[in-house]
C-alpha atoms as a PDB file:
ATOM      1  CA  UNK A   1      76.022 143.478-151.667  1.00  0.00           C
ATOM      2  CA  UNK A   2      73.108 143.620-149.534  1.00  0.00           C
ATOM      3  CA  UNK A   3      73.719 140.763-147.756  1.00  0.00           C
ATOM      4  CA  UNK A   4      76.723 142.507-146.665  1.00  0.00           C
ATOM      5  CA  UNK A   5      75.537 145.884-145.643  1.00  0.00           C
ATOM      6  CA  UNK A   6      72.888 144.131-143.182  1.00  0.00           C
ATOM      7  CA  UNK A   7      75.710 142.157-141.576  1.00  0.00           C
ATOM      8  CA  UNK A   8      77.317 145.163-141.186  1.00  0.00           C
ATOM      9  CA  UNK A   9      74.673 147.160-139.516  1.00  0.00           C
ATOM     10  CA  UNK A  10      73.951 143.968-137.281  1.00  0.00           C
ATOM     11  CA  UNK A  11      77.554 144.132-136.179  1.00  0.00           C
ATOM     12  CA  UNK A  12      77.126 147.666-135.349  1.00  0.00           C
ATOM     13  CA  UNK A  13      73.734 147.341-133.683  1.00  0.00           C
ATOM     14  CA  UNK A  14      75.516 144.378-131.218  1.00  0.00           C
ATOM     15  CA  UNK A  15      78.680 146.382-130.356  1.00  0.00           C
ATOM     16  CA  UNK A  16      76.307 149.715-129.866  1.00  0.00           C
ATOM     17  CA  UNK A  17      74.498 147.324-127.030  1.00  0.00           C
ATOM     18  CA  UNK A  18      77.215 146.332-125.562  1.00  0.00           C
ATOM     19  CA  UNK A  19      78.236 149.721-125.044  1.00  0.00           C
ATOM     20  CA  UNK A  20      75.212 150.524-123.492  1.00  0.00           C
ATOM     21  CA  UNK A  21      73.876 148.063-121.724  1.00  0.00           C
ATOM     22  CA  UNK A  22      77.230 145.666-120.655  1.00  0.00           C
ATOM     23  CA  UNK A  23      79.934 148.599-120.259  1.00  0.00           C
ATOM     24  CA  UNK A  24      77.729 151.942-119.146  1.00  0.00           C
ATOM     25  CA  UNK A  25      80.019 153.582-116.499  1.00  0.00           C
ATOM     26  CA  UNK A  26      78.024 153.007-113.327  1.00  0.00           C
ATOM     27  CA  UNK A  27      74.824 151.445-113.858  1.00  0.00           C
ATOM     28  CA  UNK A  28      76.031 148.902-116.809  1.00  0.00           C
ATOM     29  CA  UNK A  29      76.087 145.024-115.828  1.00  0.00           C
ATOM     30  CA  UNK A  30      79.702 145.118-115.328  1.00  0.00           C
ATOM     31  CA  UNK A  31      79.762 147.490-112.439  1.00  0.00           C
ATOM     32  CA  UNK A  32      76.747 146.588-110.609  1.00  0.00           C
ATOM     33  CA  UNK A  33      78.027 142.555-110.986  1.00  0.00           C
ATOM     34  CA  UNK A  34      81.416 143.988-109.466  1.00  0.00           C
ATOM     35  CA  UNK A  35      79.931 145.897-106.821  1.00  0.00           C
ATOM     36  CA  UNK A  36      77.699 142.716-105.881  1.00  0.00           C
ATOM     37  CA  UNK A  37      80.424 140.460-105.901  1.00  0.00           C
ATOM     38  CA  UNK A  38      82.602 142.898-103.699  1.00  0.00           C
ATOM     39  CA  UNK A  39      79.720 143.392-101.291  1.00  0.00           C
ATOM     40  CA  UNK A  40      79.424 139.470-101.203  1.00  0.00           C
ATOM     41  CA  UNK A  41      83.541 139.062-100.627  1.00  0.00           C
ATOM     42  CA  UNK A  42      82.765 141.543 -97.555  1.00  0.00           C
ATOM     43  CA  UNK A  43      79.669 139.147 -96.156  1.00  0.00           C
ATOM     44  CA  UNK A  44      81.928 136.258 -96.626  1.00  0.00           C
ATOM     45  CA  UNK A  45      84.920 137.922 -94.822  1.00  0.00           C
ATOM     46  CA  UNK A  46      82.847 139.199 -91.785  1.00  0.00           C
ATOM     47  CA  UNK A  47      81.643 135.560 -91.267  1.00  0.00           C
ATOM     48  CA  UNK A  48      83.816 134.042 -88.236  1.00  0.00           C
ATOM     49  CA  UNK A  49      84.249 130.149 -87.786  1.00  0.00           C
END
């Protein structure tokens, strides 16, 4: 039984970092690697041949 009730709270410590660190609305990784990546696709676009 207690085996289970730590795997259980691990579980909810991961997804409660996820939330906050991966997913946070506008400083999370996802948005700052999108806004990167889109500032990057720009540089690449302005570059002429």
């Amino acid at each position: 039984m207690r085996n289970i009730l730590i795997t259980v709270m691990m579980v909810v410590v991961v997804i409660v970092m996820f939330n906050t660190i991966i997913s946070k609305d506008t400083t999370g990784t996802k948005d700052q690697i999108l806004t990167q990546g889109a500032s990057a696709n720009t540089s690449i676009g302005a570059l002429k041949p």
